[in-house]
Every structure is written in structure tokens, then in C-alpha cells.
Protein backbone atom coordinates (compact mmCIF):
# COMPACT_ATOMS: atom_id res chain seq x y z
CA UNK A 1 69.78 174.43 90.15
CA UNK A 2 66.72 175.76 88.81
CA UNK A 3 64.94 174.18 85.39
CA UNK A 4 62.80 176.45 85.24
CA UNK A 5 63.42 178.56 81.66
CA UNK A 6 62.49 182.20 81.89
CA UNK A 7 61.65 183.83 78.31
CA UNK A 8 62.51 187.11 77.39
CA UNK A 9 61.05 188.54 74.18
CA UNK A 10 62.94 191.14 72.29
CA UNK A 11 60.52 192.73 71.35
CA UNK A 12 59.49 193.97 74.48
CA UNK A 13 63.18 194.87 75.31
CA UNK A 14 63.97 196.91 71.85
CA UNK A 15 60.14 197.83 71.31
CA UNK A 16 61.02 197.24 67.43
CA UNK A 17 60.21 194.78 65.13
CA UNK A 18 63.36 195.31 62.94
CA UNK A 19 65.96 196.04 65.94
CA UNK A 20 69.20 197.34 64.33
CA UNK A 21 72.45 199.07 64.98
CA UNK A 22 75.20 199.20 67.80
CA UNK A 23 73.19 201.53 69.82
CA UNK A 24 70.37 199.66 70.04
CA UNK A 25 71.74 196.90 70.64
CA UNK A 26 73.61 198.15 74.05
CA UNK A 27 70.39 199.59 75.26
CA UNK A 28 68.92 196.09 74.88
CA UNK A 29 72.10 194.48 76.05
CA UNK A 30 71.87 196.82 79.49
CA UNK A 31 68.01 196.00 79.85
CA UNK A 32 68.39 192.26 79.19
CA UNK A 33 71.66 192.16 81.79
CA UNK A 34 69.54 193.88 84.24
CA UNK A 35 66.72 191.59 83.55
CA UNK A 36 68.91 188.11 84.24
CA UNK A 37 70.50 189.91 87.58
CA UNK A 38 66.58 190.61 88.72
CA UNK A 39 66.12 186.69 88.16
CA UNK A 40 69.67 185.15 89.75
CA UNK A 41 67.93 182.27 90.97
CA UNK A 42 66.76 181.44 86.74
CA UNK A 43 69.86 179.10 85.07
CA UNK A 44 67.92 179.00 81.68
CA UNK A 45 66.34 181.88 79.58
CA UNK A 46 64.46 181.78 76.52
CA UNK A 47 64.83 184.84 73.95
CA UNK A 48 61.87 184.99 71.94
CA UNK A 49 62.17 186.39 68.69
CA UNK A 50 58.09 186.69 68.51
CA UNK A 51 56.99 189.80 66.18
CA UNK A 52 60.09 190.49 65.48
CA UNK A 53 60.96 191.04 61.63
CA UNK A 54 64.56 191.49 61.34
CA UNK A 55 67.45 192.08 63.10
CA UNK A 56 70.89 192.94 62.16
CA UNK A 57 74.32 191.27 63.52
CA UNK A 58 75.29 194.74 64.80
CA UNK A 59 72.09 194.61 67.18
CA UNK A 60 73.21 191.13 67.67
CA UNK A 61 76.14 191.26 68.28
CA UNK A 62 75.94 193.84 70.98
CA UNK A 63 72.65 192.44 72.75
CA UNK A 64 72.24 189.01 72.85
CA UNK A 65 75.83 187.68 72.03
CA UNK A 66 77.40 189.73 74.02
CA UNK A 67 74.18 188.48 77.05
CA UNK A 68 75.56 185.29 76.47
CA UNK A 69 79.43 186.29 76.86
CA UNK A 70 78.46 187.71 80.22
CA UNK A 71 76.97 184.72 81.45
CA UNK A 72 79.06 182.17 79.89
CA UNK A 73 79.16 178.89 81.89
CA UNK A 74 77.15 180.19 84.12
CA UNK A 75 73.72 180.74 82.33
CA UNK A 76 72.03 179.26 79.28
CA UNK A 77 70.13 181.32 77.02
CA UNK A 78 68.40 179.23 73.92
CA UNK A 79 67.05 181.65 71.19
CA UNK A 80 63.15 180.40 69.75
CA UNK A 81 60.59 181.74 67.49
CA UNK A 82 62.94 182.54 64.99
CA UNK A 83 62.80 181.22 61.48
CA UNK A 84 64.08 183.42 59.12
CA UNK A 85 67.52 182.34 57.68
CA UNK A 86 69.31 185.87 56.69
CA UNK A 87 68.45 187.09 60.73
CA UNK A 88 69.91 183.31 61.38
CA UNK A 89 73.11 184.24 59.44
CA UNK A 90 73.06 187.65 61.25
CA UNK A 91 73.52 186.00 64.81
CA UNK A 92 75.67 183.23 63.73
CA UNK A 93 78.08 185.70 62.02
CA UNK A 94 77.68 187.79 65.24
CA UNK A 95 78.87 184.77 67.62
CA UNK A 96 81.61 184.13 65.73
CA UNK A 97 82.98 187.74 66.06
CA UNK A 98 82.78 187.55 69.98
CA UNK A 99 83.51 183.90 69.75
CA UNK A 100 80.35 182.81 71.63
CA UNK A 101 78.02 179.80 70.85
CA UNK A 102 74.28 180.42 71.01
CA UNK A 103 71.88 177.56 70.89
CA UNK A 104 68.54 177.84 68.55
CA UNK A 105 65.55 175.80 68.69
CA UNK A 106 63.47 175.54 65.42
CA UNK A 107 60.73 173.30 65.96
CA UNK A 108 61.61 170.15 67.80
CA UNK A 109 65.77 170.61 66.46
CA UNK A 110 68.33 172.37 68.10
CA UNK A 111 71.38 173.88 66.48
CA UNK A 112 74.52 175.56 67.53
CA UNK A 113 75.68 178.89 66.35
CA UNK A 114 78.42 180.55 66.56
CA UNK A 115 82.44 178.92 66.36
CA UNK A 116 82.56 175.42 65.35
CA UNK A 117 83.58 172.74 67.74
CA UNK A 118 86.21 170.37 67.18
CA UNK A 119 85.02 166.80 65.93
CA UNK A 120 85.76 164.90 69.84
CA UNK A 121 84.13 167.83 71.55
CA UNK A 122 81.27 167.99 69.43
CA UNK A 123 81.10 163.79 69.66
CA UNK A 124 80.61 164.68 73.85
CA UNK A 125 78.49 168.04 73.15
CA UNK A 126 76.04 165.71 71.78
CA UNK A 127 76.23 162.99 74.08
CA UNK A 128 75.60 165.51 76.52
CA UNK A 129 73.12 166.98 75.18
CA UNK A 130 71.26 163.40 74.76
CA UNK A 131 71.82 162.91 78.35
CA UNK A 132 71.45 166.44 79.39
CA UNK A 133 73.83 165.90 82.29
CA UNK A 134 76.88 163.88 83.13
CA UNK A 135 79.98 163.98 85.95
CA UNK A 136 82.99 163.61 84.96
CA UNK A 137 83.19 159.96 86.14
CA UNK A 138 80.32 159.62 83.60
CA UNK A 139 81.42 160.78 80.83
CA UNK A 140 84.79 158.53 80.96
CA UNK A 141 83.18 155.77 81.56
CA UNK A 142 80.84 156.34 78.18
CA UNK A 143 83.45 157.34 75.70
CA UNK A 144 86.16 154.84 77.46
CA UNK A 145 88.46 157.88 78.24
CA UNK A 146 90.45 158.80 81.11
CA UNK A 147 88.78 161.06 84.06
CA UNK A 148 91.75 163.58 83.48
CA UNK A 149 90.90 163.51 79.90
CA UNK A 150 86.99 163.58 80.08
CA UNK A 151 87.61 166.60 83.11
CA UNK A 152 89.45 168.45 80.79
CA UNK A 153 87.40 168.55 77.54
CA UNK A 154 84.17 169.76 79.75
CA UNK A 155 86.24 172.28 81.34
CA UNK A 156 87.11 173.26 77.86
CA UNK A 157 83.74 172.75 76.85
CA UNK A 158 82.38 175.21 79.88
CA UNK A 159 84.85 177.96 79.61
CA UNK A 160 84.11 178.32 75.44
CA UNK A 161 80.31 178.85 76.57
CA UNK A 162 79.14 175.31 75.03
CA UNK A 163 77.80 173.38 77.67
CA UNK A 164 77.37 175.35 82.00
CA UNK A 165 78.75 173.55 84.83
CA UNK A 166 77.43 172.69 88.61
CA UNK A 167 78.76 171.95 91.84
CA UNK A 168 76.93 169.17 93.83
CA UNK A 169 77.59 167.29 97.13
CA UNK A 170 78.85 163.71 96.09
CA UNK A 171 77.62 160.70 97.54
CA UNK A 172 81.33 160.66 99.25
CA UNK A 173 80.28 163.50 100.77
CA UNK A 174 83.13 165.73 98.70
CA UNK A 175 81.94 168.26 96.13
CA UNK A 176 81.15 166.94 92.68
CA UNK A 177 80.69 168.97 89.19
CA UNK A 178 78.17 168.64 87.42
CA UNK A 179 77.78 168.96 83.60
CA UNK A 180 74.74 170.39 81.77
CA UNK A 181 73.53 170.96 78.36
CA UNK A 182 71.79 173.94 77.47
CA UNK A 183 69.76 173.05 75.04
């Protein structure tokens, strides 16, 4: 699995520094798409919100949101460079319409936007994140639950686009899933 984070700017997808509307937004959506298929090999991308002013939640919605909806489980996208809390509100409204989490990083925090999680899901979101990766086995063992249990909250976890999810040759030799936080 490659750590490696890739960073796409907006502005150099939308070629606007106040990126707006559906249309736009699906133009950017296509480019962005075609960029992550050019770079399969990339888990992690970065979408820099450098020079960019403002941007709606319709552009939102239908660019980045929708990037991460794609890719869910599958790729992590953390948005940076982006301080200004009415575009904040924009995206967060915009994730909850499609019902897709987005991670942020502002400074040296990271916060989740989009649908809320539920209070035991967030308690191992966090933990995960902390750890940045767990098994299964792992995680049971740290919040004293049953395997079933623990295997079923990531799974839940992975398919609502929270957290993305590896496969990795156990030391048994069998295949063992991994568990990784984006941010």
C-alpha cells in the first residue's frame, strides 16, 4: 500500500479562484476522476484549496464529494489549505447530502465532515486514527470486544467512507485485513 499522498490543487483543476455551480463542478469531478485513475498505484490524495477564494456546496458537492463517493474505502482524500469557515460549511453541508465523510486538516488538527458518527464508532475512529492502523484482532483486544463485533463496526466503518481497508498476508499465512485511517 502506498503512503505516499499525492496533492491535487483545485485550482489548477477548475482554473478559478471562486469555483461555483453544478457544471463546474462535474467538469472538475471528470478531471479529478481521471487524475486518481492516472495514479492507481496513490492510496492518499491531498486537495489543496491554495488560491482558491470560495467555493460553493453545488461545486462541492459535485467535485470533490462526489471524488470521494467514487473512491470510498478504497482511497483517502484529506482536504488542506483551507481556512475559511462559510467554504467549510459549504463542503460539510455538501457531504451530508451525498452522505460522504471528508477529512480536513487545519494546521496540525484534523476534523471530520460530513454525517456524524455514532458515539462507539467514533470512540474506534479515533483510536484508529491514533494508531493509524489496526486488524481486527487488534482492535478487540483494545476496546475488550468480541472479533465478530470489532469486524463488524470497521466493516461498517469502511463501507460509510470513514476509515479504507487492506488485505495483507497473515503471519498464518491466510489473508488478513487491514484497517487504516485516513487522516
Amino acid at each position: 500500500m502506498n503512503q505516499n499522498i499525492n496533492v491535487m490543487k483545485i485550482f489548477d483543476f477548475c482554473r478559478s479562484n471562486v469555483p461555483h455551480g453544478n457544471k463546474l463542478g462535474k467538469e472538475v469531478f471528470n478531471e479529478m476522476r481521471d487524475y486518481v485513475e492516472k495514479h492507481k498505484s496513490q492510496t492518499f490524495f491531498e486537495i489543496s484549496f491554495t488560491d482558491i477564494e470560495f467555493a460553493d456546496s453545488s461545486f462541492s458537492r459535485e467535485s470533490i464529494v462526489l471524488l470521494a463517493k467514487v473512491y470510498r474505502g478504497t482511497k483517502g482524500f484529506i482536504i488542506t489549505n483551507l481556512y475559511d469557515e462559510d467554504v467549510i460549511d459549504n463542503i460539510d453541508y455538501a457531504a451530508v447530502a451525498l452522505d460522504q465523510p471528508l477529512t480536513i486538516k487545519i494546521e496540525n488538527e484534523t476534523k471530520l465532515l460530513g454525517p456524524a458518527l455514532t458515539k462507539s464508532n467514533l470512540e474506534i475512529f479515533n483510536l484508529l486514527k491514533s494508531k493509524k492502523k489496526v486488524t481486527t484482532s487488534q482492535l478487540a483486544s483494545l476496546m475488550d470486544v468480541s472479533v465478530p463485533n470489532a469486524s463488524s463496526k470497521l466493516k461498517k466503518l469502511v463501507d460509510d467512507g470513514y476509515i479504507l481497508r487492506f488485505e495483507e498476508t497473515a503471519e498464518t499465512g491466510g489473508i488478513e485485513f487491514i484497517y487504516q485511517s485516513i487522516c
